[in-house]
N, C-alpha and C. Protein backbone atom coordinates (compact mmCIF):
# COMPACT_ATOMS: atom_id res chain seq x y z
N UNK A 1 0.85 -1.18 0.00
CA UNK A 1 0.00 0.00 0.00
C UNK A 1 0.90 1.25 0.00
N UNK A 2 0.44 2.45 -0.58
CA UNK A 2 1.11 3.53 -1.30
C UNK A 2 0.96 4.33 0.26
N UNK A 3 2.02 4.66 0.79
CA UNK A 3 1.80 5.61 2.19
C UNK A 3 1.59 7.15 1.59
N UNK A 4 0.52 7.66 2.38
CA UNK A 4 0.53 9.08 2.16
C UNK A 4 0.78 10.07 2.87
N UNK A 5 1.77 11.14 1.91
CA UNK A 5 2.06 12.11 2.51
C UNK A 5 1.33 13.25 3.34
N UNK A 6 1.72 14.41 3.48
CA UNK A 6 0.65 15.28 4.26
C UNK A 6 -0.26 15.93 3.51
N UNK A 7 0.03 16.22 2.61
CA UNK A 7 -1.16 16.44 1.59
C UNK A 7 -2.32 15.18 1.72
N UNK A 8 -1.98 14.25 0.84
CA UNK A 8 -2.90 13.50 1.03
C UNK A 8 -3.55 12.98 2.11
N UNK A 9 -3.38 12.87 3.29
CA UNK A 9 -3.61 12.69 4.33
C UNK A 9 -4.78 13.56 4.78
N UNK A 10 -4.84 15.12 4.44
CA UNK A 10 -5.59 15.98 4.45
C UNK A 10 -6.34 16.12 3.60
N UNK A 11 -5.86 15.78 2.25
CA UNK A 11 -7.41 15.24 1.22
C UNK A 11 -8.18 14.47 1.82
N UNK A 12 -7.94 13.01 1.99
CA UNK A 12 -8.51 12.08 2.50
C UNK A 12 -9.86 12.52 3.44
N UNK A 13 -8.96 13.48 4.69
CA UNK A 13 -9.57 13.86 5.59
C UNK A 13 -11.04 15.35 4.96
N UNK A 14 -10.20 16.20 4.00
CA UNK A 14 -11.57 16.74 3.29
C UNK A 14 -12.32 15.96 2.80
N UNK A 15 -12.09 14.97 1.97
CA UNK A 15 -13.32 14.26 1.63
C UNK A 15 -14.12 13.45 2.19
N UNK A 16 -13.82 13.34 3.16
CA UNK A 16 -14.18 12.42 4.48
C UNK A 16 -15.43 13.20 4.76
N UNK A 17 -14.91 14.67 5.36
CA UNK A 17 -15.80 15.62 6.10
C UNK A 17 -16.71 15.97 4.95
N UNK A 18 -16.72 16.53 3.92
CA UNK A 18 -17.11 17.06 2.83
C UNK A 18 -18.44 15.88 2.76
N UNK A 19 -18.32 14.90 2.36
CA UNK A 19 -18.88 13.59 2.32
C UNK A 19 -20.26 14.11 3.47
N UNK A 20 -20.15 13.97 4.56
CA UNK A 20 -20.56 14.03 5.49
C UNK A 20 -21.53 15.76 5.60
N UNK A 21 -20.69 16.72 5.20
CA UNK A 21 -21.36 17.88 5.04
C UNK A 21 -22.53 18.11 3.34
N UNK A 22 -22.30 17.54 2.78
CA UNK A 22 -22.80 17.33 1.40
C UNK A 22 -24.45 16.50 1.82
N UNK A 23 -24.09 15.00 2.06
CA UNK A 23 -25.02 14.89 2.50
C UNK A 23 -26.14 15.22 3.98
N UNK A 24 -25.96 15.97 4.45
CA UNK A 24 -26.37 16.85 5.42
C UNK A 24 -27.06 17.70 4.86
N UNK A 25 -26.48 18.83 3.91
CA UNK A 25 -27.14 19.27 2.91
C UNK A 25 -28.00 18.75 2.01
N UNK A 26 -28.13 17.52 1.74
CA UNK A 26 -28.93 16.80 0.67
C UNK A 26 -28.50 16.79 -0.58
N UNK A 27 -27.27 17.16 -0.97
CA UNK A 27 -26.46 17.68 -2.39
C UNK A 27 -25.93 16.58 -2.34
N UNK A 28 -26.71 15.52 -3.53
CA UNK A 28 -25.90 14.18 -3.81
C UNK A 28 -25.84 14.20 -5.15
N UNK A 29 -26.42 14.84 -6.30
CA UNK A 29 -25.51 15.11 -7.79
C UNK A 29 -25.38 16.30 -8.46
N UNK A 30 -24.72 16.17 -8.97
CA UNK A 30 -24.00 17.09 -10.06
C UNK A 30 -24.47 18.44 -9.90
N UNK A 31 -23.86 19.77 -9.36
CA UNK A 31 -24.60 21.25 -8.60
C UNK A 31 -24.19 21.57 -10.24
N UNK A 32 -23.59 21.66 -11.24
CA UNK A 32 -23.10 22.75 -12.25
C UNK A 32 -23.90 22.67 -13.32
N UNK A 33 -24.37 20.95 -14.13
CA UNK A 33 -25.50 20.91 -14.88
C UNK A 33 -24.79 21.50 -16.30
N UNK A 34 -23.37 21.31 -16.37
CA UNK A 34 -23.14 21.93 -17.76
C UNK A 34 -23.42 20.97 -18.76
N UNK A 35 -23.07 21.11 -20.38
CA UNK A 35 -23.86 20.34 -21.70
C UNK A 35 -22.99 19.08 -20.97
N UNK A 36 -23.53 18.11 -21.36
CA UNK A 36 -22.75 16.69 -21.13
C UNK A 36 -22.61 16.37 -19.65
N UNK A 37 -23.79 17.02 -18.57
CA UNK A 37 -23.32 16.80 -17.13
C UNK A 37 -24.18 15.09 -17.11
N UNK A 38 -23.45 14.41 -16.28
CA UNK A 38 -23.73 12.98 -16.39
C UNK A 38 -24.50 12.79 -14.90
N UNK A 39 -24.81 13.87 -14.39
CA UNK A 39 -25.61 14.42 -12.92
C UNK A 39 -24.98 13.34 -11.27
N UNK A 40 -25.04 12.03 -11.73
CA UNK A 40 -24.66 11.27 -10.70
C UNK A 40 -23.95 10.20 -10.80
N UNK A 41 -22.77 10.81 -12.22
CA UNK A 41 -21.73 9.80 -11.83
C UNK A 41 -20.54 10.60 -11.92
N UNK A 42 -19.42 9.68 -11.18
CA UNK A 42 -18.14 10.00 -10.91
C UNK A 42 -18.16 11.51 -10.52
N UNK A 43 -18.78 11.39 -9.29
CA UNK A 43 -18.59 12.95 -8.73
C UNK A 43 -17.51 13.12 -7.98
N UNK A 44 -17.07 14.04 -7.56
CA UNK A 44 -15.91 14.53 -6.82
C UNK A 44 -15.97 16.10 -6.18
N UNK A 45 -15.34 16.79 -5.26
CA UNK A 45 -15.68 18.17 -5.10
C UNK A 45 -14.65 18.76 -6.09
N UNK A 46 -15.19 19.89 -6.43
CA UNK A 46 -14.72 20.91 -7.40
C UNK A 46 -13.85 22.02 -6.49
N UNK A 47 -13.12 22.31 -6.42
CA UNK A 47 -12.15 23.63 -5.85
C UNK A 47 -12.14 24.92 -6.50
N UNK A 48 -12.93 26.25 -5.19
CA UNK A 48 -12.79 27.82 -6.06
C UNK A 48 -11.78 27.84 -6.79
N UNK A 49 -10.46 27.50 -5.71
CA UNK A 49 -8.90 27.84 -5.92
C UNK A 49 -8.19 26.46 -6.31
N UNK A 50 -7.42 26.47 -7.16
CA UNK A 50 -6.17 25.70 -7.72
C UNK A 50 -5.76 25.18 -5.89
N UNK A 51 -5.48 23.62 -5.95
CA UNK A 51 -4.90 23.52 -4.73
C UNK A 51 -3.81 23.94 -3.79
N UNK A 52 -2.87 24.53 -4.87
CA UNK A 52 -1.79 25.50 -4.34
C UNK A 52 -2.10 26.70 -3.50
N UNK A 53 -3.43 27.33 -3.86
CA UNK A 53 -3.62 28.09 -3.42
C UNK A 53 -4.27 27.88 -1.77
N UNK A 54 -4.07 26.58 -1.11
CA UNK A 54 -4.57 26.22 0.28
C UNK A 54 -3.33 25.55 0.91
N UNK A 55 -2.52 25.62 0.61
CA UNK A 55 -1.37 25.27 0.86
C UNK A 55 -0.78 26.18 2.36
N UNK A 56 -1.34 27.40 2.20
CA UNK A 56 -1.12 28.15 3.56
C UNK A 56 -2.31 27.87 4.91
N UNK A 57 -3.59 27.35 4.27
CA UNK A 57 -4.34 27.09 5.24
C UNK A 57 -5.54 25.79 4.39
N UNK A 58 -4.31 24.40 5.01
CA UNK A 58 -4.78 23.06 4.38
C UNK A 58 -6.09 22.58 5.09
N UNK A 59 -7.14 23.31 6.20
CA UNK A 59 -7.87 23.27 6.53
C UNK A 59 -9.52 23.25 5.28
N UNK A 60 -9.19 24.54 4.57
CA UNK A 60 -10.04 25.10 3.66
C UNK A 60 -10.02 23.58 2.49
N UNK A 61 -9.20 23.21 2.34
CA UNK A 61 -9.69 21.60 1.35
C UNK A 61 -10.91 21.17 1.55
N UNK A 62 -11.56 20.69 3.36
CA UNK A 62 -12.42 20.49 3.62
C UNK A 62 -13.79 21.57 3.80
N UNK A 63 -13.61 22.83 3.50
CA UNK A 63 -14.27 23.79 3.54
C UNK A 63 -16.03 23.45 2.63
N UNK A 64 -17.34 23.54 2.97
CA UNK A 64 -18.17 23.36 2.24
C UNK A 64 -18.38 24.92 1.32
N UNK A 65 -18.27 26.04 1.76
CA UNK A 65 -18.08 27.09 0.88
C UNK A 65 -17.19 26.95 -0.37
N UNK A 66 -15.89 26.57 0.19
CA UNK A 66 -14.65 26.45 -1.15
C UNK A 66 -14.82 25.38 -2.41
N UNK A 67 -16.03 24.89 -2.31
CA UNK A 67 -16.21 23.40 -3.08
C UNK A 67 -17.78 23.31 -3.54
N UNK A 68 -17.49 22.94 -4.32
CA UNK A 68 -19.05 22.29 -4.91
C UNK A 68 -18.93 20.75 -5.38
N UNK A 69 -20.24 19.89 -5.64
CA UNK A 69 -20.03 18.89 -6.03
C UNK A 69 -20.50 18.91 -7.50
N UNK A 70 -19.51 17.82 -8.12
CA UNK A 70 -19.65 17.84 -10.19
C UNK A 70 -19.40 16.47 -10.20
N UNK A 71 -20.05 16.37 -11.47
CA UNK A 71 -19.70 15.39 -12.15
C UNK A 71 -18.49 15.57 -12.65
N UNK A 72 -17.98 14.41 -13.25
CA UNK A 72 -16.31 14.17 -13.81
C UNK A 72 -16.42 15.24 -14.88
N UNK A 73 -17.17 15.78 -15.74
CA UNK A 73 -17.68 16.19 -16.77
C UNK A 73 -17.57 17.94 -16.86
N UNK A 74 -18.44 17.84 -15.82
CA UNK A 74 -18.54 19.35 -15.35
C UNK A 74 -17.12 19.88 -14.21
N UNK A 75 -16.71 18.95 -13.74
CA UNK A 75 -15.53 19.29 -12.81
C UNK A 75 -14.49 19.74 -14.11
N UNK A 76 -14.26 19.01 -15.26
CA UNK A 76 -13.53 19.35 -16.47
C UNK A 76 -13.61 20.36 -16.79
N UNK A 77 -14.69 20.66 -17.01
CA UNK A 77 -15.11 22.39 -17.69
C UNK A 77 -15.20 23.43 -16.72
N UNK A 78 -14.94 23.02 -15.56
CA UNK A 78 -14.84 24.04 -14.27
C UNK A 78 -13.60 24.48 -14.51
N UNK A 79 -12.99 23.63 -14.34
CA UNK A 79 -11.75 23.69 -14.20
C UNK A 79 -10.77 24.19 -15.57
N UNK A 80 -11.21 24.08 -16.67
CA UNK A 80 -10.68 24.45 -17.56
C UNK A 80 -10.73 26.20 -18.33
N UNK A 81 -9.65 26.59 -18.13
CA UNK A 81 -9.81 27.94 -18.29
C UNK A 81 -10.07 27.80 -19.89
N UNK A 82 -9.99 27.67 -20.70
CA UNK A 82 -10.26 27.87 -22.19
C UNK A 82 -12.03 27.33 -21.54
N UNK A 83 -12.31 27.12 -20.87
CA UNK A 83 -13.82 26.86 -21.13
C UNK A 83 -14.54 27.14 -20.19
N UNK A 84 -13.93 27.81 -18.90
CA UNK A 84 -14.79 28.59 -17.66
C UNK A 84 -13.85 29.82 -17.55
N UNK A 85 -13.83 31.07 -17.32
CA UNK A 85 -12.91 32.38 -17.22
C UNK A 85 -12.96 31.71 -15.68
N UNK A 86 -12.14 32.42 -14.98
CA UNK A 86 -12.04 32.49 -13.34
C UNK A 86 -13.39 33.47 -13.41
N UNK A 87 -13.76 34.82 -13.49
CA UNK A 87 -14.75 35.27 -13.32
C UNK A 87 -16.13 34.45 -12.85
N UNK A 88 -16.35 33.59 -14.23
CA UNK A 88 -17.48 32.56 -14.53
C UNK A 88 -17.42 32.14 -13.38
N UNK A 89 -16.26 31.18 -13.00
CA UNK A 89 -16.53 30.66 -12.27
C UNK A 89 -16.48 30.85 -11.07
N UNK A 90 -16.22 32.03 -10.32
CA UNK A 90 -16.21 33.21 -8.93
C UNK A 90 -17.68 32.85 -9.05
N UNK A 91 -18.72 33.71 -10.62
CA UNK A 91 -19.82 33.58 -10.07
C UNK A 91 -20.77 32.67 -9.94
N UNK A 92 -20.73 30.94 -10.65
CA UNK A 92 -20.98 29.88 -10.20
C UNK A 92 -21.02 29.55 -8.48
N UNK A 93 -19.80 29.75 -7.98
CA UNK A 93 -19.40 29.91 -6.44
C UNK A 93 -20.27 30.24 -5.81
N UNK A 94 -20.66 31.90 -6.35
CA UNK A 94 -21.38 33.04 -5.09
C UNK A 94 -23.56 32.50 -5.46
N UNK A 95 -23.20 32.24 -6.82
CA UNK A 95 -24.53 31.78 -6.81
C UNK A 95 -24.87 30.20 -6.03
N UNK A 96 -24.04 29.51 -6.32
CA UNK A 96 -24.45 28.10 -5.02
C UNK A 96 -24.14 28.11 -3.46
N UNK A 97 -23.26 29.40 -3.49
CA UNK A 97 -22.34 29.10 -2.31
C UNK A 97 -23.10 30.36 -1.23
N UNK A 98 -24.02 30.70 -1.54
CA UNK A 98 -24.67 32.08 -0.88
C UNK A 98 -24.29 32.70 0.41
């Protein structure tokens, strides 16, 4: 078995909590709904910020504000600047994340 470092260790542990705060909320598919969203498969949380950017406070990984849940699909096009501006996607954020 692959030992994990401190990063991962603290993923683990966001998705753990996240898991747990998601469904609490009742948010079990796909929040973004873009063309090709596959709604309830291969979901994962989506990140405002590039993970580098939590690197000073590895707490916020697990954050339910900093994250939304996507499909594999829509996490792609989140994430892809030729196909979401950062803007876009600030206001995706402020509109789910109220």
């Amino acid at each position: 078995m692959k030992k994990l470092g401190k990063i991962g260790q603290i993923n683990v542990w966001a998705n753990k909590r996240l898991k747990i705060i998601y469904e609490s909320e009742g948010i079990m598919t796909c929040e973004l709904g873009f063309r090709g969203c596959t709604k309830d498969y291969a979901l994962s949380f989506c990140h405002k910020e590039r993970r580098e950017a939590y690197r000073s406070n590895l707490s916020l990984l697990g954050a339910f504000e900093e994250t939304l849940l996507g499909c594999l699909n829509c996490h792609t096009i989140l994430d892809d600047r030729s196909q979401t501006t950062e803007a876009e996607k600030n206001d995706i954020f402020k509109r789910l994340r109220k």
